[in-house]
PDB file of N, CA and C in Angstrom:
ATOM      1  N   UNK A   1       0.844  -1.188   0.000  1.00  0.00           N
ATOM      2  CA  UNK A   1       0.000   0.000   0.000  1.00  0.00           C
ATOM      3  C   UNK A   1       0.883   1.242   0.000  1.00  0.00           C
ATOM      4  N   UNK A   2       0.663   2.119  -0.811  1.00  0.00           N
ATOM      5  CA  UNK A   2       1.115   3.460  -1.086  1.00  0.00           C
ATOM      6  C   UNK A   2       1.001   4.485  -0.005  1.00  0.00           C
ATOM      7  N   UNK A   3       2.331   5.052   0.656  1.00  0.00           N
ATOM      8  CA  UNK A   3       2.145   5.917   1.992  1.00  0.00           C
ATOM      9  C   UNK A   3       0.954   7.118   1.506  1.00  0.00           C
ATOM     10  N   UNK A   4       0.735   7.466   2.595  1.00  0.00           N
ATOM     11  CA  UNK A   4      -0.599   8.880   1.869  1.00  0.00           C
ATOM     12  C   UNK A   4       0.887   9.961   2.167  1.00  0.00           C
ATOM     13  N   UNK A   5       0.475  11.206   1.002  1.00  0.00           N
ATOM     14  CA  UNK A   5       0.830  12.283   1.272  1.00  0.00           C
ATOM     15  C   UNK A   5       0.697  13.120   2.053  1.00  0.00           C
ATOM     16  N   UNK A   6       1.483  13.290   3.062  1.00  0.00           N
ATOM     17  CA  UNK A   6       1.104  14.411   4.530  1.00  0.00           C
ATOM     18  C   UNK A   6       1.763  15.936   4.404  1.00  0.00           C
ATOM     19  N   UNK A   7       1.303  16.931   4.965  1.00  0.00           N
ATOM     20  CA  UNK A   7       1.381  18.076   5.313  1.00  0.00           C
ATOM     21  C   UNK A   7       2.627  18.250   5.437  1.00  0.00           C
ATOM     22  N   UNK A   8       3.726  17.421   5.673  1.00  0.00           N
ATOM     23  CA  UNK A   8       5.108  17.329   5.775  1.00  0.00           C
ATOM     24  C   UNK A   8       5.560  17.234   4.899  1.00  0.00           C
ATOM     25  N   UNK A   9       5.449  16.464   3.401  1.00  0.00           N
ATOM     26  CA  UNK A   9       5.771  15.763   2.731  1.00  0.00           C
ATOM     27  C   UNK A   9       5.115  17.300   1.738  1.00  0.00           C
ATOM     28  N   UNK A  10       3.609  17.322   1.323  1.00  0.00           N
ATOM     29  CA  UNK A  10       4.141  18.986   0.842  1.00  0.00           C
ATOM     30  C   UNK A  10       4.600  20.328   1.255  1.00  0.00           C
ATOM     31  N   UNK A  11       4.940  20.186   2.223  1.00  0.00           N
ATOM     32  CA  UNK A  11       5.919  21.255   2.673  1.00  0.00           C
ATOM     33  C   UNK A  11       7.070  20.915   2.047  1.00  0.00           C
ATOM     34  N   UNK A  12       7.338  19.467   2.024  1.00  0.00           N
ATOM     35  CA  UNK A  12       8.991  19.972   1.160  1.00  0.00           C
ATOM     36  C   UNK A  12       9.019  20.105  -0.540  1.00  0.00           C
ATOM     37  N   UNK A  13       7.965  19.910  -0.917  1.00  0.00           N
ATOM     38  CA  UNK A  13       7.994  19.631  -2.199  1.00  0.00           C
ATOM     39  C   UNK A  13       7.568  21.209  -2.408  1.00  0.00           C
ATOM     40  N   UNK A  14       6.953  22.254  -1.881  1.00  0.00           N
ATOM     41  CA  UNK A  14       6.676  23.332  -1.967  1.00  0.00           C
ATOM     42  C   UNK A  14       7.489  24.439  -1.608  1.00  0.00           C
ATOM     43  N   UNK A  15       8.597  24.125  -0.846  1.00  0.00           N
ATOM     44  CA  UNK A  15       9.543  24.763   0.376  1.00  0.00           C
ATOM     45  C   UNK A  15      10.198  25.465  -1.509  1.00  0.00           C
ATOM     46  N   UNK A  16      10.610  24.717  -2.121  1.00  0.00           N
ATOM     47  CA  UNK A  16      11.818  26.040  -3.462  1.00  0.00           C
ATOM     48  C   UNK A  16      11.118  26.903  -3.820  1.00  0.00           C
ATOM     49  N   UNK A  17      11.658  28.071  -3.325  1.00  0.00           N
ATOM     50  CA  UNK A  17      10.848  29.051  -4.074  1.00  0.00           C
ATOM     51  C   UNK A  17      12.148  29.220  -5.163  1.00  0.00           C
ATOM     52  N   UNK A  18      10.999  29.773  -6.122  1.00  0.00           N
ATOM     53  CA  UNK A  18      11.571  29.918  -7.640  1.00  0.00           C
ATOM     54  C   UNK A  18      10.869  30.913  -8.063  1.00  0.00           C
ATOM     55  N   UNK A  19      11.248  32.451  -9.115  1.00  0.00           N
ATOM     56  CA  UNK A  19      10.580  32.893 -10.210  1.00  0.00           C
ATOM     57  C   UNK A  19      10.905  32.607 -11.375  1.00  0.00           C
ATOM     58  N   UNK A  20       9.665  32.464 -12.142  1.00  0.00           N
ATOM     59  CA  UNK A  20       9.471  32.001 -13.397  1.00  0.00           C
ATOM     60  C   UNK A  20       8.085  33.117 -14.403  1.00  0.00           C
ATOM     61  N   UNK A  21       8.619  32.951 -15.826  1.00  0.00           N
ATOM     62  CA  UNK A  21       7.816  34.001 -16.334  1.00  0.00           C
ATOM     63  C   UNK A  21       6.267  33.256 -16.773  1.00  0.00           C
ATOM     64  N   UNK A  22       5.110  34.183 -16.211  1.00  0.00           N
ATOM     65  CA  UNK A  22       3.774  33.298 -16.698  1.00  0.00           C
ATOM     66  C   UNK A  22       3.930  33.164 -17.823  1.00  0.00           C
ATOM     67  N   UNK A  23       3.908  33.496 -19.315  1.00  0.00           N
ATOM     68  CA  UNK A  23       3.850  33.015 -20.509  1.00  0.00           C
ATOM     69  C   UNK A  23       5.782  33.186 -21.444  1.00  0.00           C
ATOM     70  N   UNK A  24       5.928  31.998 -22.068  1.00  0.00           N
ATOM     71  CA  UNK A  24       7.427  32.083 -22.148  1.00  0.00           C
ATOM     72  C   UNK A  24       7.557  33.243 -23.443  1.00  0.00           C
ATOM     73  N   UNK A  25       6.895  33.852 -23.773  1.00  0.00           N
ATOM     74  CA  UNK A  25       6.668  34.760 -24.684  1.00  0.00           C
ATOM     75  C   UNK A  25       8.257  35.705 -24.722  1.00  0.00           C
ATOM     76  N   UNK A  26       8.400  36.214 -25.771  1.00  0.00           N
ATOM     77  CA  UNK A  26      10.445  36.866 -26.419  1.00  0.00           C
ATOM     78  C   UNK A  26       9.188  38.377 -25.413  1.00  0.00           C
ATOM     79  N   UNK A  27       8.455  39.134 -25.166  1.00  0.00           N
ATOM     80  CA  UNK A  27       8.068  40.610 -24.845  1.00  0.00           C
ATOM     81  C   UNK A  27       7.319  40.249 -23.440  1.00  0.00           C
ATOM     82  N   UNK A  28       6.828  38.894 -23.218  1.00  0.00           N
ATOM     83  CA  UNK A  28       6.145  39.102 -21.884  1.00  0.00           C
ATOM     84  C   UNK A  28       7.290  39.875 -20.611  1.00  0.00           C
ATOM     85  N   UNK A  29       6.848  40.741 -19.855  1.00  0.00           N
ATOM     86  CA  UNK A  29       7.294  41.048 -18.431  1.00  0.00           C
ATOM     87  C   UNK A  29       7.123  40.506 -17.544  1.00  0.00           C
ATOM     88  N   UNK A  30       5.345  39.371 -17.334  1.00  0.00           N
ATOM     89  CA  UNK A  30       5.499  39.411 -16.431  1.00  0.00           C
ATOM     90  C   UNK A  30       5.723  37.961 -15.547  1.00  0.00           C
ATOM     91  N   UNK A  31       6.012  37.984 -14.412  1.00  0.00           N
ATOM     92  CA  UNK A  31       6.918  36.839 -13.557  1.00  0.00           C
ATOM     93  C   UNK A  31       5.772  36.669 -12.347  1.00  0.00           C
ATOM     94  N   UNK A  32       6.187  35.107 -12.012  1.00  0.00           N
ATOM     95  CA  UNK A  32       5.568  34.596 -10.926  1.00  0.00           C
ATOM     96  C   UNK A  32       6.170  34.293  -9.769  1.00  0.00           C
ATOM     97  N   UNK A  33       6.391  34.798  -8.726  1.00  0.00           N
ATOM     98  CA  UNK A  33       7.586  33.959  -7.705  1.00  0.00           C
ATOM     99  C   UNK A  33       6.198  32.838  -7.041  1.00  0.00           C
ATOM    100  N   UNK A  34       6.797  31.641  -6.650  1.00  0.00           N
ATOM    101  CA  UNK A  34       6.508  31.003  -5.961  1.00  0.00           C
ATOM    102  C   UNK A  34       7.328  30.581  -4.692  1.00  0.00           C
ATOM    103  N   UNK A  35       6.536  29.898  -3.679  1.00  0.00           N
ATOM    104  CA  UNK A  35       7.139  29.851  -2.294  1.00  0.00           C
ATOM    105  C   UNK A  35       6.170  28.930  -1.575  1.00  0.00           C
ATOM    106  N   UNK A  36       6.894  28.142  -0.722  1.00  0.00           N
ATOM    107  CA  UNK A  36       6.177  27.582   0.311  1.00  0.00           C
ATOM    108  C   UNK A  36       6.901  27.800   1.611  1.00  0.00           C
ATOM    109  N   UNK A  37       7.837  29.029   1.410  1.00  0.00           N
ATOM    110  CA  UNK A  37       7.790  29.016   3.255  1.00  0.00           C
ATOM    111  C   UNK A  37       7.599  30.547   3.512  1.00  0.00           C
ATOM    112  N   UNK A  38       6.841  30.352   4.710  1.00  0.00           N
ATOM    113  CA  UNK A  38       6.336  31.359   5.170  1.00  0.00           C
ATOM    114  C   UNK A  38       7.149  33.070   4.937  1.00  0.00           C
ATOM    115  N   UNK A  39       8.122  32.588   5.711  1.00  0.00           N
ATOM    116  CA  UNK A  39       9.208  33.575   5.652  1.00  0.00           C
ATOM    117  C   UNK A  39       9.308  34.632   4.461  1.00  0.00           C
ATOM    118  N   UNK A  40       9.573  33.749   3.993  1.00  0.00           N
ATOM    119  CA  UNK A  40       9.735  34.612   2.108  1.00  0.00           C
ATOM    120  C   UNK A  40       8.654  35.275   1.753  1.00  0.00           C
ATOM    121  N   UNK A  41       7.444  34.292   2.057  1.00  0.00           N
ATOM    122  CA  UNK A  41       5.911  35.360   1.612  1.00  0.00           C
ATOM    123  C   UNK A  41       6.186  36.617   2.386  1.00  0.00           C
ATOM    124  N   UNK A  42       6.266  36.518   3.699  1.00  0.00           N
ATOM    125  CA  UNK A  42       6.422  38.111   4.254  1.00  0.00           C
ATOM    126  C   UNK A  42       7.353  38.577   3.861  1.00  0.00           C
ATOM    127  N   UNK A  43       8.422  38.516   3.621  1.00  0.00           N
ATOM    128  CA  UNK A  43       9.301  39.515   2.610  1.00  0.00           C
ATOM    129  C   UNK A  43       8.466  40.118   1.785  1.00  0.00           C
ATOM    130  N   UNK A  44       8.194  39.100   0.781  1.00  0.00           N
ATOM    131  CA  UNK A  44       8.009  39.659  -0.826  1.00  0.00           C
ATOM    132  C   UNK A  44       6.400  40.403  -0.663  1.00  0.00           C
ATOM    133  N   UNK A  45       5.250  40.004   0.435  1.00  0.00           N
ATOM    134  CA  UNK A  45       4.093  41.193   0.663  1.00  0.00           C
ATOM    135  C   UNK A  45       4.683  42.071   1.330  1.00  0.00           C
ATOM    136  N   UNK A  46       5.662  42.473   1.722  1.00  0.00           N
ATOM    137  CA  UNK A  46       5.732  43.901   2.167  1.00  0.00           C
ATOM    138  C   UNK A  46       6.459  44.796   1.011  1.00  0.00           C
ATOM    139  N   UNK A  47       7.056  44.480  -0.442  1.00  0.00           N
ATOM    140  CA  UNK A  47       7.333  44.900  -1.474  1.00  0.00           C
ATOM    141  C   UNK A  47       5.981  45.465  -2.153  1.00  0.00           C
ATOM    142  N   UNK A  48       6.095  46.635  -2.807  1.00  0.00           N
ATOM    143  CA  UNK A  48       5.041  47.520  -3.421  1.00  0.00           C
ATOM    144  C   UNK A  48       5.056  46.494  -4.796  1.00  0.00           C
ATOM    145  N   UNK A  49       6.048  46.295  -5.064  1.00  0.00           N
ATOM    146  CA  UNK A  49       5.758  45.275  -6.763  1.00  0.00           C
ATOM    147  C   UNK A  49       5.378  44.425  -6.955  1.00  0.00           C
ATOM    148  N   UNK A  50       5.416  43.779  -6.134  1.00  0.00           N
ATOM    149  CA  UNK A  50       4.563  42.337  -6.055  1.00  0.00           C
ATOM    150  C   UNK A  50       3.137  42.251  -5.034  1.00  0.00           C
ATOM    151  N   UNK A  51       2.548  41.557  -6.416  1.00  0.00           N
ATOM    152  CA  UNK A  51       0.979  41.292  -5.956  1.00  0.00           C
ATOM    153  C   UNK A  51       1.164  39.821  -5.815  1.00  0.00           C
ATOM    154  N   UNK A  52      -0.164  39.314  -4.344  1.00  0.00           N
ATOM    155  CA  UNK A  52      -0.256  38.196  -4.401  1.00  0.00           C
ATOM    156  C   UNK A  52      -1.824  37.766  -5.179  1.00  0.00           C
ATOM    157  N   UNK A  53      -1.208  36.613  -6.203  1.00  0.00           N
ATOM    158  CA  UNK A  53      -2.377  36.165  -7.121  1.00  0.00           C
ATOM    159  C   UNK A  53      -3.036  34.598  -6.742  1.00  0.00           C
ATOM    160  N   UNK A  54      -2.238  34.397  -5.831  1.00  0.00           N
ATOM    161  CA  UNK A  54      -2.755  33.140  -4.942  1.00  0.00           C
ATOM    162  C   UNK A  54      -2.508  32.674  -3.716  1.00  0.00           C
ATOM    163  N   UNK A  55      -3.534  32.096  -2.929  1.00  0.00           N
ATOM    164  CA  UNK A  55      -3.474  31.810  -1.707  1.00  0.00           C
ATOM    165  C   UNK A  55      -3.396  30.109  -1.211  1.00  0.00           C
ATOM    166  N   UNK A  56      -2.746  30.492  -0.070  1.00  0.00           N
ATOM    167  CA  UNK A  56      -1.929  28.508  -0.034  1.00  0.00           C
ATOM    168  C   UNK A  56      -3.670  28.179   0.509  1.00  0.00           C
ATOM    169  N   UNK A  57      -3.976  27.526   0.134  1.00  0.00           N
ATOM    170  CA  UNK A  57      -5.105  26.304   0.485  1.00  0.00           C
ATOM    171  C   UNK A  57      -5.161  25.498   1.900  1.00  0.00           C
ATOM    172  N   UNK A  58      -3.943  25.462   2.101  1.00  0.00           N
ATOM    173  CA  UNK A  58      -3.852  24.316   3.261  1.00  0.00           C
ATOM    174  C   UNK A  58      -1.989  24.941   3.586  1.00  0.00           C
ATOM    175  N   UNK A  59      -1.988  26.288   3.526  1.00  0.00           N
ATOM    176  CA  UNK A  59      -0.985  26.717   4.123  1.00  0.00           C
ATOM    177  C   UNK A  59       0.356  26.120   3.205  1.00  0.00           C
ATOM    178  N   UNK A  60       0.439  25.815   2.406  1.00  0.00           N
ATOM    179  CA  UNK A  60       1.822  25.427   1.804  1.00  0.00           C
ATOM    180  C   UNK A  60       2.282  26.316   0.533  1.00  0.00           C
ATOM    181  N   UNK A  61       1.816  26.806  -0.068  1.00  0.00           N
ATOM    182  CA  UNK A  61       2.518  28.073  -1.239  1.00  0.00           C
ATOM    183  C   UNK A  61       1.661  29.033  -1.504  1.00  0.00           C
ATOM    184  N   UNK A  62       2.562  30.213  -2.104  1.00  0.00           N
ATOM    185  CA  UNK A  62       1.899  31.495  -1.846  1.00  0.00           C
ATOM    186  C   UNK A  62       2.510  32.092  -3.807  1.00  0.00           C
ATOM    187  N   UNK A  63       1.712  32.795  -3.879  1.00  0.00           N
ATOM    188  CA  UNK A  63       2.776  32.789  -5.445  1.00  0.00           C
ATOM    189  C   UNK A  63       1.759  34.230  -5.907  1.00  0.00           C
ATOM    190  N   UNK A  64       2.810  35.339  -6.322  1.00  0.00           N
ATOM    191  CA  UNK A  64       2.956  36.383  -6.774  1.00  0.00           C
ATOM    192  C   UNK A  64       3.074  36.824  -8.031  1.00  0.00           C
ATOM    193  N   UNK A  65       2.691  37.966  -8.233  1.00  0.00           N
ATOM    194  CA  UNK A  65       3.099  38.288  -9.610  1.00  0.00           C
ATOM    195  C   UNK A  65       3.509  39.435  -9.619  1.00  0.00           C
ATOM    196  N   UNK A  66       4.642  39.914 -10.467  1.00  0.00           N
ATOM    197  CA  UNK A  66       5.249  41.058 -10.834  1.00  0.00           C
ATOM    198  C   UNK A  66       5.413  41.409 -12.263  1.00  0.00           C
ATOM    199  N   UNK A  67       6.801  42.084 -12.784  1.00  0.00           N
ATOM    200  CA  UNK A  67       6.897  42.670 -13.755  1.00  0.00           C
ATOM    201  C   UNK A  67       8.575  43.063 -13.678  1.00  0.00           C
ATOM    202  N   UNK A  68       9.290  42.127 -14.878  1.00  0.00           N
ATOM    203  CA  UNK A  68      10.669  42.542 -14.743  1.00  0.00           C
ATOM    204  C   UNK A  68      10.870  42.882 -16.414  1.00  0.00           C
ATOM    205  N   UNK A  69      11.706  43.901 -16.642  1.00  0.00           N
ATOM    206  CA  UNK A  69      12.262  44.445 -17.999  1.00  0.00           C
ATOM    207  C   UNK A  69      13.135  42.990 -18.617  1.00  0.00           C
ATOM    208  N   UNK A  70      13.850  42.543 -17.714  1.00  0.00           N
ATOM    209  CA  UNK A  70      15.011  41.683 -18.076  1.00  0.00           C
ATOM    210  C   UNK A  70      15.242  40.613 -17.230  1.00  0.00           C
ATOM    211  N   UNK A  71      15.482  39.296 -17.944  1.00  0.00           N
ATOM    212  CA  UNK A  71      15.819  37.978 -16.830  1.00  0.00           C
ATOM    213  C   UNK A  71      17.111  38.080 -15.613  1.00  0.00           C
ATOM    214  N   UNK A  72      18.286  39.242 -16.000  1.00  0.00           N
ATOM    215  CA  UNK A  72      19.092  39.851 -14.977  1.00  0.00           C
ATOM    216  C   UNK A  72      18.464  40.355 -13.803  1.00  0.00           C
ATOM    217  N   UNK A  73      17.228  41.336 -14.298  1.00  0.00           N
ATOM    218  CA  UNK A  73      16.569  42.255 -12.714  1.00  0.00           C
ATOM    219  C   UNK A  73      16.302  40.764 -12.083  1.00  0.00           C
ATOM    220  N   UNK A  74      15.315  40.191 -12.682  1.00  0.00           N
ATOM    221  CA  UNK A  74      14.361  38.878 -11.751  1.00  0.00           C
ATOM    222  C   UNK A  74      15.350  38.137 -11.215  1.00  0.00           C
ATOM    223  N   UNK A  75      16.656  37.931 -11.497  1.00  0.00           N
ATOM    224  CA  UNK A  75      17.747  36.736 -10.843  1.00  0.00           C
ATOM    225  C   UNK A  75      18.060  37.900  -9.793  1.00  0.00           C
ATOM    226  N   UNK A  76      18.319  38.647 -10.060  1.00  0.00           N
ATOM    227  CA  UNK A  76      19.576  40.402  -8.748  1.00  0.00           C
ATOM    228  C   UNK A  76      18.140  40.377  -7.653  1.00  0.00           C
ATOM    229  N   UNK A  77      16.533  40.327  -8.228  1.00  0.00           N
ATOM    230  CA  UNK A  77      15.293  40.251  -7.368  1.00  0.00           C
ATOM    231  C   UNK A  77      15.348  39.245  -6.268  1.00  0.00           C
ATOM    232  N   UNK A  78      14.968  37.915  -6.851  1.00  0.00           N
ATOM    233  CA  UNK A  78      15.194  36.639  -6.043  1.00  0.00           C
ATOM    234  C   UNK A  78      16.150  36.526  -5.298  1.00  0.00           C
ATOM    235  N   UNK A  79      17.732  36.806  -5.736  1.00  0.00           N
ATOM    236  CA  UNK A  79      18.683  36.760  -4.832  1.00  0.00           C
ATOM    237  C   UNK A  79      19.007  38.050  -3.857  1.00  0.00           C
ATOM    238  N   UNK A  80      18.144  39.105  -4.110  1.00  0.00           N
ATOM    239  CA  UNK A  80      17.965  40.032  -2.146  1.00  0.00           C
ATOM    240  C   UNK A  80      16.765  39.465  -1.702  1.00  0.00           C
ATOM    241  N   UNK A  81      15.717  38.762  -2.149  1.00  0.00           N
ATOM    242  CA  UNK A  81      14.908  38.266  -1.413  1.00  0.00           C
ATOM    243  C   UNK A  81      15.492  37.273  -0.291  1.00  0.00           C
ATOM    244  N   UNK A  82      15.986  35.844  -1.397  1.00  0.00           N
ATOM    245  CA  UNK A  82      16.568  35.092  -0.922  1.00  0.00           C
ATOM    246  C   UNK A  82      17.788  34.943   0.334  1.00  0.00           C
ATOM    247  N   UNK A  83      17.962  36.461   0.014  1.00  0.00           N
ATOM    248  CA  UNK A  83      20.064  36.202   0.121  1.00  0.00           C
ATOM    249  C   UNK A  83      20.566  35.200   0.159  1.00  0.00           C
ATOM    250  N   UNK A  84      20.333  34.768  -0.779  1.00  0.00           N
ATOM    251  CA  UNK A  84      21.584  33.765  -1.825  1.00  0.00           C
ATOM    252  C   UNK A  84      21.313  33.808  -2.966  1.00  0.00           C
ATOM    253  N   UNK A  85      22.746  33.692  -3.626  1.00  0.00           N
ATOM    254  CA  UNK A  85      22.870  33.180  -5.129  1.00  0.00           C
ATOM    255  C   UNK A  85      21.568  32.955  -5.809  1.00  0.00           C
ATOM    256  N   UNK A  86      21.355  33.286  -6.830  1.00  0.00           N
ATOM    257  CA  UNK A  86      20.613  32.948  -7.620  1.00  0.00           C
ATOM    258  C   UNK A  86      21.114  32.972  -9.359  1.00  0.00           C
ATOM    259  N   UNK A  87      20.256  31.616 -10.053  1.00  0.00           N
ATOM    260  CA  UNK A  87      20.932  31.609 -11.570  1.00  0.00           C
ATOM    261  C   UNK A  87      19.669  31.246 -12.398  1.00  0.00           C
ATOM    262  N   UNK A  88      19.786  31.377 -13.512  1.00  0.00           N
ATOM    263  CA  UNK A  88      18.676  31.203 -14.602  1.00  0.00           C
ATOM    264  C   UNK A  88      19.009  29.340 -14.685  1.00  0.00           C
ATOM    265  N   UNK A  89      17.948  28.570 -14.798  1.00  0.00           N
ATOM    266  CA  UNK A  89      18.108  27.116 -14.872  1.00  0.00           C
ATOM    267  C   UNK A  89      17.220  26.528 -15.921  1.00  0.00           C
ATOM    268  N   UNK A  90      18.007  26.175 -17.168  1.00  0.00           N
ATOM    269  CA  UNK A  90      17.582  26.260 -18.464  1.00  0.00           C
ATOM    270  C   UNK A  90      16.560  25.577 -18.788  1.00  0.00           C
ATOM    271  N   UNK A  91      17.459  24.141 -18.112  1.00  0.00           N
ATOM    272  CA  UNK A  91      15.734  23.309 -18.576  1.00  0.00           C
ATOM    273  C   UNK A  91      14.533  23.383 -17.724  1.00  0.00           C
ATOM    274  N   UNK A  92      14.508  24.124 -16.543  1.00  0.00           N
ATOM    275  CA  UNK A  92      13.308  24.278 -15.975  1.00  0.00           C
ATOM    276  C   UNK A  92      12.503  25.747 -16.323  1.00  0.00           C
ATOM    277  N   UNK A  93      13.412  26.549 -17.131  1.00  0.00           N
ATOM    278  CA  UNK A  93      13.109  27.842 -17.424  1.00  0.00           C
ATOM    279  C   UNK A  93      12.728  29.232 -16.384  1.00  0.00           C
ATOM    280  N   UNK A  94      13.106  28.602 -15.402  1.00  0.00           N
ATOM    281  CA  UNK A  94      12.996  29.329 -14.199  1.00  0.00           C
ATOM    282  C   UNK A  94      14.359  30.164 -13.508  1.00  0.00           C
ATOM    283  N   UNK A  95      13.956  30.632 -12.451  1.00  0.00           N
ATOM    284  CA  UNK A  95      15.409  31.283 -11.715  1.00  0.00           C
ATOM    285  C   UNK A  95      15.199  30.690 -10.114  1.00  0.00           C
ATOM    286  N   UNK A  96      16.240  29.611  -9.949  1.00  0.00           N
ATOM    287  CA  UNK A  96      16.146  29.607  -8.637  1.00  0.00           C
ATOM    288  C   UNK A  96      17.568  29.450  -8.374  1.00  0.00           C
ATOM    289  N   UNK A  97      17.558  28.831  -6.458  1.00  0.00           N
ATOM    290  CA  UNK A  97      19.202  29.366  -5.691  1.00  0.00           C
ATOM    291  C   UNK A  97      20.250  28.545  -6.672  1.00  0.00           C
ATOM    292  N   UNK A  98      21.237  29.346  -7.034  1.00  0.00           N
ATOM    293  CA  UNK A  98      22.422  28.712  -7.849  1.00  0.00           C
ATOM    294  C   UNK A  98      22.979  27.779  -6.916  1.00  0.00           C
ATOM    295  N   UNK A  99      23.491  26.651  -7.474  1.00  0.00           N
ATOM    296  CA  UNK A  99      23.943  25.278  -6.812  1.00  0.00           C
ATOM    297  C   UNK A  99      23.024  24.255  -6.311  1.00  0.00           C
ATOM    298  N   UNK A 100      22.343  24.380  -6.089  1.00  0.00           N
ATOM    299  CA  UNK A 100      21.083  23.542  -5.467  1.00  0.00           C
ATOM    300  C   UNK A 100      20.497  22.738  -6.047  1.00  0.00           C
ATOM    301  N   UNK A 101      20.601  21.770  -6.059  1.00  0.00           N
ATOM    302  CA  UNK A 101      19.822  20.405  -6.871  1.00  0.00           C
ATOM    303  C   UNK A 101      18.490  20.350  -6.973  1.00  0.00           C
ATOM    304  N   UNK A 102      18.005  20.737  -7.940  1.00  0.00           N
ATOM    305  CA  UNK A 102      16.149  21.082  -7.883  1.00  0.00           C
ATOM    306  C   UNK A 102      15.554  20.215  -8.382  1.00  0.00           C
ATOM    307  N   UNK A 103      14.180  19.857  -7.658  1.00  0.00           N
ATOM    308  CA  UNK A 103      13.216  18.781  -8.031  1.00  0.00           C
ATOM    309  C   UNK A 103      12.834  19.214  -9.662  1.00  0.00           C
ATOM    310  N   UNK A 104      12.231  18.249  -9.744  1.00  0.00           N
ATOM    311  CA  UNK A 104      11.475  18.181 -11.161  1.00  0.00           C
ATOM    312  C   UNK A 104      10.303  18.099 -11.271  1.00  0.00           C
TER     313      UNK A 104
END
């Protein structure tokens, strides 16, 4: 029998926060950060640029939307949110912490 999925188990699968652009469009601006830990959501709602466009359900991710000119601002963004490193990660098309082995 297959373990059930617990409240623990998506907490970690939700815990990377990452921004990524809503449509992969060459002119779209605009970007989504996602997050599942608390922490970070209060950072990024007390920023005037970011709106929140969704609410965690059962407390596990929170995910925003903004507006960046260039994939440089959104990586220099994430990494003062973060403070850490941050890099563009090709095949997921996203920006999350540089070095870090990311789910799929």
């Amino acid at each position: 029998m297959e373990n059930p999925k617990t409240a623990d188990y998506w907490a970690e699968v939700y815990s990377e926060t990452v921004l990524f652009k809503e449509l992969p469009g060459k002119y779209d601006q605009v970007w989504r950060l996602q997050t599942g830990d608390p922490e970070i959501a209060k950072r990024v709602q007390r920023k005037a640029s970011y709106r929140q466009v969704a609410w965690p359900e059962n407390g596990f991710i929170w995910i925003f939307a903004t507006a960046f000119s260039s994939r440089g601002n959104a990586i220099r963004s994430l990494s003062r949110i973060l403070r850490k490193p941050c890099e563009w990660v090709e095949e997921r098309q996203l920006v999350a912490v540089a070095g870090e082995e990311v789910a799929s």
